[in-house]
Protein backbone atom coordinates (compact mmCIF):
# COMPACT_ATOMS: atom_id res chain seq x y z
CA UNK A 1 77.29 97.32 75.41
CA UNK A 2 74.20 98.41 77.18
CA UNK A 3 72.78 101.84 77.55
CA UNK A 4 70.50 102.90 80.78
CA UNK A 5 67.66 101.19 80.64
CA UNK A 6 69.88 97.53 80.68
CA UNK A 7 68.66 96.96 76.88
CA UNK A 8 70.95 97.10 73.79
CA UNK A 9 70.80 100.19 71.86
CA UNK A 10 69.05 100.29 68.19
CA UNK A 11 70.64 103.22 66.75
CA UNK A 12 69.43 101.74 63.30
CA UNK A 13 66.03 101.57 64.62
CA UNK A 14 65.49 98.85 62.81
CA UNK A 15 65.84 95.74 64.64
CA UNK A 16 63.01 94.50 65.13
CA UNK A 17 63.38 90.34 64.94
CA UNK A 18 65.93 87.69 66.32
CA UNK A 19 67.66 87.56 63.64
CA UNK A 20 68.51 91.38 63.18
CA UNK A 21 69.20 91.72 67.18
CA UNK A 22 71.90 88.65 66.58
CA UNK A 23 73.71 90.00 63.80
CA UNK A 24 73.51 93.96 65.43
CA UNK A 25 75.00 92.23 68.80
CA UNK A 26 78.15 91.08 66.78
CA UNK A 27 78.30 93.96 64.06
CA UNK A 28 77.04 91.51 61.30
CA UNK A 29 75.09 92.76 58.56
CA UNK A 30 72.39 95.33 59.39
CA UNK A 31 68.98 95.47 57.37
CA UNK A 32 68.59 91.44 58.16
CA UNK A 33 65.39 90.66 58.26
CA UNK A 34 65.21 86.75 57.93
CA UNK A 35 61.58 86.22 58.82
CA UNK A 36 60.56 87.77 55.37
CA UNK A 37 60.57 85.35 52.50
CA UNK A 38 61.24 88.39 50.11
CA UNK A 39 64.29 89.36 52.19
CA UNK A 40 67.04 89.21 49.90
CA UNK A 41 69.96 90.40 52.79
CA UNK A 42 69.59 86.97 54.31
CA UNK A 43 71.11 85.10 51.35
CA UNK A 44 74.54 85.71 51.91
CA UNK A 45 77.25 84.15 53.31
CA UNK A 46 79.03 85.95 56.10
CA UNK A 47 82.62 85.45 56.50
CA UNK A 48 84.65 86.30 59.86
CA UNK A 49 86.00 89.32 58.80
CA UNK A 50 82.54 90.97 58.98
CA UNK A 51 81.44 90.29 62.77
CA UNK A 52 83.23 90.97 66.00
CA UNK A 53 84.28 87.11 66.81
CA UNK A 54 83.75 84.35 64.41
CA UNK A 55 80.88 82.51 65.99
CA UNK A 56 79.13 85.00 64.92
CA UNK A 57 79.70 84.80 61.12
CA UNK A 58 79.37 81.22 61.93
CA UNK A 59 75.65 81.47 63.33
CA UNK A 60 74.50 84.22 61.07
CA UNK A 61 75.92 81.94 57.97
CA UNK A 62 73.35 79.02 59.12
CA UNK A 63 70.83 81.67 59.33
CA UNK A 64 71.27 82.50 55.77
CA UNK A 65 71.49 78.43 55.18
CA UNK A 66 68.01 78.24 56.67
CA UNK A 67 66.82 81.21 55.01
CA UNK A 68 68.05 80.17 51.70
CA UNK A 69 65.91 76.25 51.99
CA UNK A 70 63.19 77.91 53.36
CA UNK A 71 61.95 80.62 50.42
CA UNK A 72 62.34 77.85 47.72
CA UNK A 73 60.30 75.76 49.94
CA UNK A 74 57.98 78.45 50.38
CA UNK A 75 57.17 79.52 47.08
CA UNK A 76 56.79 75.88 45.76
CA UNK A 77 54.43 75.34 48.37
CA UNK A 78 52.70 78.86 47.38
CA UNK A 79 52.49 77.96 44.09
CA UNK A 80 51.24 74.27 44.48
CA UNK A 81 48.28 76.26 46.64
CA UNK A 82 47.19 78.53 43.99
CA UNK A 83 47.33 75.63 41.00
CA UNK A 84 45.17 73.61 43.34
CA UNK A 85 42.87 76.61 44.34
């Protein structure tokens, strides 16, 4: 669905990264912010039943996967940093 200007609509006005516009597009999850480490949305798994074709829970699953390696990773590396520092 596109509105005038050939853009998707943000009535949440709150997608702001590729993540969020992907799971808007196939009314996943809103409030998905996956490019913040504390982002605790991301850390589910999304089944079929809660996007409009089942790619989508498909893609927006490994985007959870991803988000889920990623933060420990993060913080052990974080931590590691400050011990050292």
């Amino acid at each position: 669905m596109l509105n005038e200007g050939g853009k998707n609509p943000d009535p949440l006005g709150a997608i702001s990264g590729f993540v969020q516009s992907i799971s808007w597009n196939w009314n996943g999850p809103t409030q998905w912010d996956c490019s913040n480490i504390g982002e605790t949305h991301c850390n589910s798994v999304v089944k079929c039943q809660e996007t409009n074709v089942p790619v989508g829970a498909m893609v927006m699953t490994s985007f959870a996967n991803i988000h889920m390696v990623r933060v420990p990773s993060h913080n052990f590396m974080t931590t590691r940093h400050k011990e050292s520092t």
